[in-house]
N, C-alpha and C. Protein backbone atom coordinates (compact mmCIF):
# COMPACT_ATOMS: atom_id res chain seq x y z
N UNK A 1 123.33 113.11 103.54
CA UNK A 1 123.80 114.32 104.16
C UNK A 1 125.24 114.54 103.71
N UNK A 2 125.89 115.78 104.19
CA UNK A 2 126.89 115.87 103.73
C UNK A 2 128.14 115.92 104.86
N UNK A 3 129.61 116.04 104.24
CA UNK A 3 130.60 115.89 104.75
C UNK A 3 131.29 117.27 104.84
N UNK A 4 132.16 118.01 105.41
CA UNK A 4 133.21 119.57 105.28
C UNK A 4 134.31 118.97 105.11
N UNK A 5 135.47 119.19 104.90
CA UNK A 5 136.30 118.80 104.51
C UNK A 5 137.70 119.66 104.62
N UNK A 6 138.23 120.36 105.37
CA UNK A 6 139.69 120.91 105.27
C UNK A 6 139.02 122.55 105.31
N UNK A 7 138.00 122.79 105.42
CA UNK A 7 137.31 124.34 105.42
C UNK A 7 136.97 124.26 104.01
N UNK A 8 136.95 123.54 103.36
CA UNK A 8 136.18 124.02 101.78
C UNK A 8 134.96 123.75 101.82
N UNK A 9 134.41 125.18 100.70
CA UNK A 9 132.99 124.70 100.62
C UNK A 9 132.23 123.32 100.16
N UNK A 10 133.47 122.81 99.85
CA UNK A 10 133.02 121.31 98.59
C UNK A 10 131.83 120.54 99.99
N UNK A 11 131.24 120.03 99.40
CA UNK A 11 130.17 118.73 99.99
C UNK A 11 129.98 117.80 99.69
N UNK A 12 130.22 116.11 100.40
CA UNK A 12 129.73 115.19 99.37
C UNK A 12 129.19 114.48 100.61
N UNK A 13 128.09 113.19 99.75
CA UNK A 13 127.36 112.15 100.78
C UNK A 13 128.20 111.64 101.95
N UNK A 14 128.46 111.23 102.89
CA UNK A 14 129.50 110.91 103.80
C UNK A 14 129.02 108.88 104.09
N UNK A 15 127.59 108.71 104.20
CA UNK A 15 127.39 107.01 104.79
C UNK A 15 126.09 107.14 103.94
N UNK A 16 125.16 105.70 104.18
CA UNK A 16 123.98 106.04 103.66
C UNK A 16 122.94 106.01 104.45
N UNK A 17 123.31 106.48 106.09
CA UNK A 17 122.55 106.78 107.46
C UNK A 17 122.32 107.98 107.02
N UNK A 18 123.33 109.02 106.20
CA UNK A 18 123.11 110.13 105.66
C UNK A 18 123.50 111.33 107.46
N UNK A 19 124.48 110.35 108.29
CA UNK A 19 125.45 111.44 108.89
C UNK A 19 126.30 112.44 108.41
N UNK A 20 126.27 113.46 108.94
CA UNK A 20 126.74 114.94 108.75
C UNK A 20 127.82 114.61 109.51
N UNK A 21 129.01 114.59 109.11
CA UNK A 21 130.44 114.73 110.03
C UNK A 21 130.74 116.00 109.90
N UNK A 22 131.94 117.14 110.70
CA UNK A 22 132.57 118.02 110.10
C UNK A 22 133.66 117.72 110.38
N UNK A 23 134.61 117.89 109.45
CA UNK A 23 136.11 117.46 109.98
C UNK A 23 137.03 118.78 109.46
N UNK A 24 138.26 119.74 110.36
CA UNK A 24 138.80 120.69 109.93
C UNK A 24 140.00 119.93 109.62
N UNK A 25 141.18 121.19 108.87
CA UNK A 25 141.89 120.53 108.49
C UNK A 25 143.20 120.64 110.11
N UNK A 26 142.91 121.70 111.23
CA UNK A 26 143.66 121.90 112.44
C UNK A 26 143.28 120.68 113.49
N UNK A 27 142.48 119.78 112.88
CA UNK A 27 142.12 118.76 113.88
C UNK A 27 141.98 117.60 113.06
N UNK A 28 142.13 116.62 113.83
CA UNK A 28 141.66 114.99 113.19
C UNK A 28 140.55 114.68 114.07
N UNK A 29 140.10 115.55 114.25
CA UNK A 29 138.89 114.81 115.14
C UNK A 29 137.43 115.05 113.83
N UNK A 30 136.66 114.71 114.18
CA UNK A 30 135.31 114.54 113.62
C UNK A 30 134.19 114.76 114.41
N UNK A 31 133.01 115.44 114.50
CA UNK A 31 132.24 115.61 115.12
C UNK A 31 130.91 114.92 114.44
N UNK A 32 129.98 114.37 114.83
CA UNK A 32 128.65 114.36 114.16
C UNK A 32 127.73 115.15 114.94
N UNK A 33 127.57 115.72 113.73
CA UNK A 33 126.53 117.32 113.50
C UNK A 33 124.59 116.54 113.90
N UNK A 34 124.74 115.79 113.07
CA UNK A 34 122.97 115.17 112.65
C UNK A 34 122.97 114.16 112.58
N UNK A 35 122.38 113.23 113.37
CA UNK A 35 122.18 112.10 113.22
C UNK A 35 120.54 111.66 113.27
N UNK A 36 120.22 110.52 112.10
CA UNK A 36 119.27 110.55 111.69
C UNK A 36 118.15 109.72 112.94
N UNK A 37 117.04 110.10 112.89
CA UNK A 37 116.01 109.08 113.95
C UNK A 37 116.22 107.46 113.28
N UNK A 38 116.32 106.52 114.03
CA UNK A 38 115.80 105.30 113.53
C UNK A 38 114.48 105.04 114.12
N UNK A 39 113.71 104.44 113.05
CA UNK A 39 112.25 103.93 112.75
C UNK A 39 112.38 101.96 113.73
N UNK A 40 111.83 101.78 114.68
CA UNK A 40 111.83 100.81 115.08
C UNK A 40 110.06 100.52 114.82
N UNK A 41 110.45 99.59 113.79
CA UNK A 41 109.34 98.95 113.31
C UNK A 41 108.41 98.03 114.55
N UNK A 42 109.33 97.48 115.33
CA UNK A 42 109.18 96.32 116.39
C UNK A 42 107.63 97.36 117.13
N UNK A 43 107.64 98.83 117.31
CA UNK A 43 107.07 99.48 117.96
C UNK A 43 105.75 99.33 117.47
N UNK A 44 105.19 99.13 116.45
CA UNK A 44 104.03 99.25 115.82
C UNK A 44 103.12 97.92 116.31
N UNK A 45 103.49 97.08 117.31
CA UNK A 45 102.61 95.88 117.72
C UNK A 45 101.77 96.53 119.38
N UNK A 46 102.44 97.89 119.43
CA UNK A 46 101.74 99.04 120.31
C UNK A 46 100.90 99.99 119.54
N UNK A 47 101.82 100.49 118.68
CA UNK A 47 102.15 102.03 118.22
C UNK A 47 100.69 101.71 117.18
N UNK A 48 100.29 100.66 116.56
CA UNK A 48 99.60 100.23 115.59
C UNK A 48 97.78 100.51 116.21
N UNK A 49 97.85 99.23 117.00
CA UNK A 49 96.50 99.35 118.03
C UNK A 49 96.04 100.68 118.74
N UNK A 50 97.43 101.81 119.35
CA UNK A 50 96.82 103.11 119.92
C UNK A 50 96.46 103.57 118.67
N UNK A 51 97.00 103.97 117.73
CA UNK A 51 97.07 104.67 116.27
C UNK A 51 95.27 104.29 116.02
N UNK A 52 94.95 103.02 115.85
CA UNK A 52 93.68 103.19 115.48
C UNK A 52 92.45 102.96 116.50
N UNK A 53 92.85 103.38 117.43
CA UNK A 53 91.65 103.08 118.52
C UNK A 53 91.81 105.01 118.64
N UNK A 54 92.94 105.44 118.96
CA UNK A 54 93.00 107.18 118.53
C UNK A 54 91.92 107.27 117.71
N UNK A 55 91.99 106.65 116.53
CA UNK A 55 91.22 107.24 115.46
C UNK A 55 90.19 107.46 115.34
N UNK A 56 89.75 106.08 116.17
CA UNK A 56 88.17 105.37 116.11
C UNK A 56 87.21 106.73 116.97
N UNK A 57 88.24 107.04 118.14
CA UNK A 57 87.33 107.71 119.46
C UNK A 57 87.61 109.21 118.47
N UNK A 58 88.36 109.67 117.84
CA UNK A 58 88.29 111.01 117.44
C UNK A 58 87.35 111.30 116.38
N UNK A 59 86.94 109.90 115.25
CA UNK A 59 85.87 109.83 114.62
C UNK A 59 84.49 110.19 115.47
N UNK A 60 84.38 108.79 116.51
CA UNK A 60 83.04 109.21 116.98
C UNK A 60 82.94 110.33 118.25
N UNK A 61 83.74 111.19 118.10
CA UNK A 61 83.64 112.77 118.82
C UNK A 61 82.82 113.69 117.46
N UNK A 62 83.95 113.29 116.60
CA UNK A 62 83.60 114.53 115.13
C UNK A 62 81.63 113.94 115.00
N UNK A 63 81.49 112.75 115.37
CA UNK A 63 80.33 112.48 114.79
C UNK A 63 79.15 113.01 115.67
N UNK A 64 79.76 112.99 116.71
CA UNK A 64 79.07 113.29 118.13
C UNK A 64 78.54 114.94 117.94
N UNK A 65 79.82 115.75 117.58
CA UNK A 65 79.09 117.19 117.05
C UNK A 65 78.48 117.35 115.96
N UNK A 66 78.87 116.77 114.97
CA UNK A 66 78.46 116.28 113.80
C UNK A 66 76.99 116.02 113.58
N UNK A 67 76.68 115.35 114.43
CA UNK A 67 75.42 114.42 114.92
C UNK A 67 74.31 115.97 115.16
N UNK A 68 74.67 116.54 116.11
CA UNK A 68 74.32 117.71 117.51
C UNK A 68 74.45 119.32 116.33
N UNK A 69 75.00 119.03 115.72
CA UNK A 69 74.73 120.11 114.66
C UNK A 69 74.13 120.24 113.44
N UNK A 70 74.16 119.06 112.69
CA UNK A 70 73.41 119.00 111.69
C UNK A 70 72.34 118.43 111.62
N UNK A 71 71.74 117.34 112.90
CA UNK A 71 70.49 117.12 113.14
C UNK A 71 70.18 115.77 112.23
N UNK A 72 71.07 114.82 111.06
CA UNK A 72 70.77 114.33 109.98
C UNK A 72 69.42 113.30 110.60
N UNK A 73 68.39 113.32 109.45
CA UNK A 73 67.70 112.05 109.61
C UNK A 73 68.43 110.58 110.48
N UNK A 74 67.54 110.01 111.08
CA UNK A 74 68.71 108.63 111.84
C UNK A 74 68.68 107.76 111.25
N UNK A 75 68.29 107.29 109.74
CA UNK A 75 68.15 106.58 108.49
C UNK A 75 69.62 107.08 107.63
N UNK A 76 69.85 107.94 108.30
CA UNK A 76 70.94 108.68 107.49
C UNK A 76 72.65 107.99 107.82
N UNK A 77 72.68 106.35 107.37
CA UNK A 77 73.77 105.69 107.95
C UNK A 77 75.03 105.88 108.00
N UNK A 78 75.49 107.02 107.13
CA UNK A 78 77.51 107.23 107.34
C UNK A 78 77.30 108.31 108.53
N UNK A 79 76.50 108.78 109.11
CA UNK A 79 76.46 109.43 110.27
C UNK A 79 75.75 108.75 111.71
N UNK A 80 75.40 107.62 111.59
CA UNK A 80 75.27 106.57 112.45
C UNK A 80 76.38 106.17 113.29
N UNK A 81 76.24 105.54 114.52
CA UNK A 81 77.98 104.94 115.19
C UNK A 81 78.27 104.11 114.63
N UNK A 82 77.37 102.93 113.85
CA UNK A 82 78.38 101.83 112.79
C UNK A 82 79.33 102.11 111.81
N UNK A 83 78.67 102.48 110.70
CA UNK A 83 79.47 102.41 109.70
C UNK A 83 80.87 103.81 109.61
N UNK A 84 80.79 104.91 110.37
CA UNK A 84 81.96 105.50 110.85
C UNK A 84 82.96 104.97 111.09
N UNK A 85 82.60 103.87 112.24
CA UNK A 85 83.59 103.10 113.26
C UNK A 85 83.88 101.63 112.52
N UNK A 86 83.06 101.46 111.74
CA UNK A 86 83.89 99.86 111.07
C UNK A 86 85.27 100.68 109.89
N UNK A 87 84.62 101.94 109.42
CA UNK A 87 84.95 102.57 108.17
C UNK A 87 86.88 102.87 109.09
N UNK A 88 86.40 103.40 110.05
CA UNK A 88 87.96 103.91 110.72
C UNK A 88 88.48 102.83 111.30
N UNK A 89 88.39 101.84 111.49
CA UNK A 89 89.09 100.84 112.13
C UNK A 89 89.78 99.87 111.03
N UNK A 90 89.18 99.80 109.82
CA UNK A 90 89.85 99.10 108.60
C UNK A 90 90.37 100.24 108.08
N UNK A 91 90.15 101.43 107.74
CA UNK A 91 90.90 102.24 106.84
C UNK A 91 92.49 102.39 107.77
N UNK A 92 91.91 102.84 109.46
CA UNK A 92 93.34 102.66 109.99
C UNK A 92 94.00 101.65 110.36
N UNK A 93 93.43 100.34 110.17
CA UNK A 93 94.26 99.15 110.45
C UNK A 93 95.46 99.31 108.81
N UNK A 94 94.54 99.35 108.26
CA UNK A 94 95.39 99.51 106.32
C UNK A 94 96.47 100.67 106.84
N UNK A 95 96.33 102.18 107.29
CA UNK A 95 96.98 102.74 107.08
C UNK A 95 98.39 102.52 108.06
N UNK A 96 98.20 101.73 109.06
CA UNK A 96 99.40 100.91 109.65
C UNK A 96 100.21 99.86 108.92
N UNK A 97 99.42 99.15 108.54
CA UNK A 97 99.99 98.33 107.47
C UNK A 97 100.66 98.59 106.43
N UNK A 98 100.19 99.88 105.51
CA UNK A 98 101.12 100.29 104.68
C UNK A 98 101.60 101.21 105.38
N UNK A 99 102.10 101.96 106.53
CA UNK A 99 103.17 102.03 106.74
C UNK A 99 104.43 101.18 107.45
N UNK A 100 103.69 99.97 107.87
CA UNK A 100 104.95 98.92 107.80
C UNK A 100 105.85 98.22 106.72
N UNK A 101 105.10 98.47 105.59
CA UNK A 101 105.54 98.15 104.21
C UNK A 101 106.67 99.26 103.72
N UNK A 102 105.65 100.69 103.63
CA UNK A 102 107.03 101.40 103.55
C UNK A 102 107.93 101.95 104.36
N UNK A 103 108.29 101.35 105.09
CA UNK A 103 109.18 101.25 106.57
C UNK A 103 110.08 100.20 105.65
N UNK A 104 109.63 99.18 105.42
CA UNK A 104 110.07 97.99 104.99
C UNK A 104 110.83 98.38 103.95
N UNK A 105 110.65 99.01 102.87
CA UNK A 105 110.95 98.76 101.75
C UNK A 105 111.17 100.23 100.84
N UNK A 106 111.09 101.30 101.53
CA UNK A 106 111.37 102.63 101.30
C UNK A 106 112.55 102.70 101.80
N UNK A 107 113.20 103.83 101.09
CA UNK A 107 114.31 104.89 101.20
C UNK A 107 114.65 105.64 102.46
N UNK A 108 113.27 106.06 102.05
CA UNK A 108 112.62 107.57 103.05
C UNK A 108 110.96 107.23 103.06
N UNK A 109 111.19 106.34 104.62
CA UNK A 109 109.88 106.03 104.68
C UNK A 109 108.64 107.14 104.86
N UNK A 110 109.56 107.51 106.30
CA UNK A 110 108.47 108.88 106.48
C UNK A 110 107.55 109.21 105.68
N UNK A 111 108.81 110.24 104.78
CA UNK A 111 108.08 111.34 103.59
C UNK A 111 107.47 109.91 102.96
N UNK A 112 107.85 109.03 102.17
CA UNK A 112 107.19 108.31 101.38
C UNK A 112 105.45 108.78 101.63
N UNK A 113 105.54 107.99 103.04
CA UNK A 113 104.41 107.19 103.74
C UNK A 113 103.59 108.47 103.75
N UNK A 114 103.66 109.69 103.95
CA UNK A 114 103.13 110.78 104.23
C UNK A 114 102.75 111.38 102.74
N UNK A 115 103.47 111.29 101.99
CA UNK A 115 102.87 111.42 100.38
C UNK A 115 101.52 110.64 99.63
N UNK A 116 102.30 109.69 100.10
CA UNK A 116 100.97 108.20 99.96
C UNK A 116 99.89 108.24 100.54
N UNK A 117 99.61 108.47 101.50
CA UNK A 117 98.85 109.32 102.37
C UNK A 117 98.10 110.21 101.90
N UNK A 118 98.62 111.39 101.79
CA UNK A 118 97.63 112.79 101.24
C UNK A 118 97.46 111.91 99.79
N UNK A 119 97.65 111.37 98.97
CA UNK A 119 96.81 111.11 97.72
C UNK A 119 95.43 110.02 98.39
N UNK A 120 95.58 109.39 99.34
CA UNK A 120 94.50 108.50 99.39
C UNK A 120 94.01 109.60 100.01
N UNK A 121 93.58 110.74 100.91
CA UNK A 121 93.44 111.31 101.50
C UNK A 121 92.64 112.30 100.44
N UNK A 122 92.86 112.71 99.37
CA UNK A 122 92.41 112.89 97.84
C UNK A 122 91.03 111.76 97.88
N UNK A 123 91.65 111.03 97.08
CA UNK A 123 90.74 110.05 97.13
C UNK A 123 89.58 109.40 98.07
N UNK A 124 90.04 109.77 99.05
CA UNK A 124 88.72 109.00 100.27
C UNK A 124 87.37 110.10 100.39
N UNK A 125 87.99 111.53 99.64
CA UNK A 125 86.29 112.13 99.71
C UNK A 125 85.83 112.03 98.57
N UNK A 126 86.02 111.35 97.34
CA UNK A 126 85.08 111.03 96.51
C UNK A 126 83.90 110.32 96.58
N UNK A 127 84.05 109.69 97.59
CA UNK A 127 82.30 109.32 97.74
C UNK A 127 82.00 110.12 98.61
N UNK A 128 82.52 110.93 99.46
CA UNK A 128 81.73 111.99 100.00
C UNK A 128 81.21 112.78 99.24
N UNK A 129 82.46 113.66 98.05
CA UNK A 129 81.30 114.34 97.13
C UNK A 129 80.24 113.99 96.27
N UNK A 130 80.38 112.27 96.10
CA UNK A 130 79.30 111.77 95.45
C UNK A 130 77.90 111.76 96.34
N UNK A 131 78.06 111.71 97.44
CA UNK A 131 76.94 111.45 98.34
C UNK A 131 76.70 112.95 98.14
N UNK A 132 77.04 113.91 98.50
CA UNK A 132 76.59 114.99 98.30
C UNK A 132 76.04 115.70 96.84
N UNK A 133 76.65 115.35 96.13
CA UNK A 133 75.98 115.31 94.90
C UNK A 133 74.58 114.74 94.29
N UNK A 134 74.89 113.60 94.65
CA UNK A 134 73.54 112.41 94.59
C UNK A 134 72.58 112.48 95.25
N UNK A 135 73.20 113.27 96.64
CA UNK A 135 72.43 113.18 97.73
C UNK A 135 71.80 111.56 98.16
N UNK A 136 72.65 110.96 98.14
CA UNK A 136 72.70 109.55 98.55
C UNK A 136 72.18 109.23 100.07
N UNK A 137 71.88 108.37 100.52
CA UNK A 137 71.16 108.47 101.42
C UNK A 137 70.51 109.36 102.20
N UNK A 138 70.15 110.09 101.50
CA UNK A 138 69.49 111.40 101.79
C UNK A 138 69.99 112.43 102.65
N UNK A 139 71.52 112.63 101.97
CA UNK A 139 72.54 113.70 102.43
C UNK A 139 73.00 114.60 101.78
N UNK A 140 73.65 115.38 102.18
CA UNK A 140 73.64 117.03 101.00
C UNK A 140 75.10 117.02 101.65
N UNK A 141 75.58 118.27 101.51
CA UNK A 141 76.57 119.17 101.45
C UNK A 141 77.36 119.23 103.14
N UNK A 142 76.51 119.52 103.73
CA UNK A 142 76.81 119.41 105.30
C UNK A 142 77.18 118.30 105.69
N UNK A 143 76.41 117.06 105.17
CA UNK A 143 76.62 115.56 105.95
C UNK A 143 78.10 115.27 105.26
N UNK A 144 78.22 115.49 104.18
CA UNK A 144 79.06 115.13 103.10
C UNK A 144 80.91 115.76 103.93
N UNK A 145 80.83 117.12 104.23
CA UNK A 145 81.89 117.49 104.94
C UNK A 145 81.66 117.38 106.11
N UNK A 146 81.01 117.15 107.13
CA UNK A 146 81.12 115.90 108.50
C UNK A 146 82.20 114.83 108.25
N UNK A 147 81.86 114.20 107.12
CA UNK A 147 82.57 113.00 106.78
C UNK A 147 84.29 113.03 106.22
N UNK A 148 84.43 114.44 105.74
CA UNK A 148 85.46 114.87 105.05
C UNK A 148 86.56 115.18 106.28
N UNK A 149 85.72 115.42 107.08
CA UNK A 149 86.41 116.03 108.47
C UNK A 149 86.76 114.81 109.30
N UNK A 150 86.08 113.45 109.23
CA UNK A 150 86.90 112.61 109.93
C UNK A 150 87.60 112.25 109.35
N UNK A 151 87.67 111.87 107.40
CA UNK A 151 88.88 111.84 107.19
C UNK A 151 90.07 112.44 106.92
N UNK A 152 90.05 113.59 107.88
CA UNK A 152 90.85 114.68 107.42
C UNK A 152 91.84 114.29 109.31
N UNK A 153 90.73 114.04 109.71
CA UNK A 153 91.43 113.72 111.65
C UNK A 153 91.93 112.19 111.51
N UNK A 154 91.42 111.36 110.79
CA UNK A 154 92.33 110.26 110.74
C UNK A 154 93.43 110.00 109.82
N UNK A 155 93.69 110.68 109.12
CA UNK A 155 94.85 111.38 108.16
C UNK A 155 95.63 111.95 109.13
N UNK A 156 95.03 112.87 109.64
CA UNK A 156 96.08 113.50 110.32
C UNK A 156 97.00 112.74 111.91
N UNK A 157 96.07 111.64 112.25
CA UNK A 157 96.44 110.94 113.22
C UNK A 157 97.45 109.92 112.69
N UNK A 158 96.85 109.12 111.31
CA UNK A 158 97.76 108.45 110.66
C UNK A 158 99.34 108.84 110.43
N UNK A 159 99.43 110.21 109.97
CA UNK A 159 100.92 110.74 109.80
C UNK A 159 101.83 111.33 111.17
N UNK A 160 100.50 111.16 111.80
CA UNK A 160 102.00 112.25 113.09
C UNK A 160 102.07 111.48 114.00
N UNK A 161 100.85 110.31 114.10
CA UNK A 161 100.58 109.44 115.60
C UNK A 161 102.27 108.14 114.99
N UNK A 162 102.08 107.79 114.14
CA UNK A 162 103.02 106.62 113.69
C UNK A 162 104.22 106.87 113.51
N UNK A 163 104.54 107.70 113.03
CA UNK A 163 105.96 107.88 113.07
C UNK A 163 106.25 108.68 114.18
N UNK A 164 105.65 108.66 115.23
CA UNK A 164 106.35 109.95 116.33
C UNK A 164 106.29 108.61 117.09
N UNK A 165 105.57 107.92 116.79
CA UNK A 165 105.82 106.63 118.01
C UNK A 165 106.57 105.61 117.63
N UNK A 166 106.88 105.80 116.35
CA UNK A 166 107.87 104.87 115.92
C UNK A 166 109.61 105.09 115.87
N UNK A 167 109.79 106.57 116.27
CA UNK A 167 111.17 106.91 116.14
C UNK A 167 111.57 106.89 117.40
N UNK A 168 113.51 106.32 117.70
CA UNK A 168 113.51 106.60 118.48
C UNK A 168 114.58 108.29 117.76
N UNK A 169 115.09 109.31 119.05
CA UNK A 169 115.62 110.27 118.79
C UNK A 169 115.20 110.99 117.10
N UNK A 170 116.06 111.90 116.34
CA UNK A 170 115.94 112.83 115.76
C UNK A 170 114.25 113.28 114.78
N UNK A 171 114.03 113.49 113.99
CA UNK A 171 112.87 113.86 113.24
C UNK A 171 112.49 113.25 112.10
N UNK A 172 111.28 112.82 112.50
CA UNK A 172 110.50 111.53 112.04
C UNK A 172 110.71 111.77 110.17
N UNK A 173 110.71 112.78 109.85
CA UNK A 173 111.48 113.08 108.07
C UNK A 173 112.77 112.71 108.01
N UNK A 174 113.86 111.99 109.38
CA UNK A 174 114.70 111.46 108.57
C UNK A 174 115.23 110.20 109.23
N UNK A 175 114.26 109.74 108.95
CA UNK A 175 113.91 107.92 109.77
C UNK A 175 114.74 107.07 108.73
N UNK A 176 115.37 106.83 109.57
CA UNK A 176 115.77 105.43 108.36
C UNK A 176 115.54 104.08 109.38
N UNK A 177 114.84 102.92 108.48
CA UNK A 177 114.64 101.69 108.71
C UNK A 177 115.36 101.10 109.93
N UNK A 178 114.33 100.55 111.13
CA UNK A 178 115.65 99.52 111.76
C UNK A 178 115.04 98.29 112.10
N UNK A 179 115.55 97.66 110.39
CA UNK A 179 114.85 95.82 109.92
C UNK A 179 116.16 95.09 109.62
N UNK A 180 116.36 94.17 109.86
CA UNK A 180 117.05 93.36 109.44
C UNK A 180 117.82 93.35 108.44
N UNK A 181 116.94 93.60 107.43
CA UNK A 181 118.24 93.58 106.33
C UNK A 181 118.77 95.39 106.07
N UNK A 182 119.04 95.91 106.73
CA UNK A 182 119.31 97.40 106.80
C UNK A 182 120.88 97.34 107.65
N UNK A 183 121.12 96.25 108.07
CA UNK A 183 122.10 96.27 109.44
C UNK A 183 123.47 96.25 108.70
């Protein structure tokens, strides 16, 4: 963030918390404008377990209409209560995990973690469109985005449930780390 300086437009970095001071040149005082959220990692031995039990019950809702609307054969197993619920409980145990990593070891965890994110988020309906393509266990187009849709609700639980429970004060885009070696 930046610094003011005597009323000039000039700007430069001020700490690497990335506080906004303003300082005039009729005062010696200093104000801070913005101060950034800190990310308390310690929170995620809560924040971790709600995050994917959230996930689990919002999966088997989507599946529940899912189920009640498209009617699939009951041979028809990614629309079954197993393999949904093993599928969301490891994908969101992982997606806690790597965001304790880049908590750990990012800049800018947040955004990082939220970038990283939408590409696996890319990636996790390719076997949906393959099943729909293939028609793999004897599923088409409908079953195929059922599935797209829970991972579109556990994506979306992943990015807003974790870092909103992990900050304390300002906005979870400008979290900086609070680990040990950060101090």
């Amino acid at each position: 963030m930046y610094e003011k300086l005597a009323g000039t437009p000039r700007a430069f970095p001020v700490s690497e918390l990335g506080t906004v001071v303003e300082t005039t040149s009729s005062s010696l005082r200093s104000r801070v404008v913005d101060e950034p959220g800190q990310l308390k990692v310690q929170r995620l031995f809560w924040a971790g377990p709600l995050t994917v039990i959230g996930s689990v019950v919002t999966v088997l809702f989507i599946r529940i209409i899912a189920v009640a609307i498209l009617k699939p054969d009951p041979k028809f197993a990614p629309l079954t209560v197993g393999p949904p619920t093993f599928d969301t409980v490891v994908a969101a145990t992982c997606a806690v995990l790597v965001f304790l990593a880049t908590a750990r070891y990012s800049l800018e965890p947040v955004p990082d973690y939220r970038a990283l994110a939408a590409k696996v988020l890319v990636v996790s309906f390719v076997p949906d469109i393959a099943l729909a393509v293939l028609h793999g266990f004897g599923g088409g187009w409908s079953e195929a985005f059922a599935l797209m849709v829970m991972h579109v609700a556990v994506w979306a639980i992943c990015v807003t449930l974790l870092p909103a429970l992990t900050m304390t004060g300002g906005h979870p885009d400008s979290a900086t780390p609070s680990l040990p070696h950060n101090r």
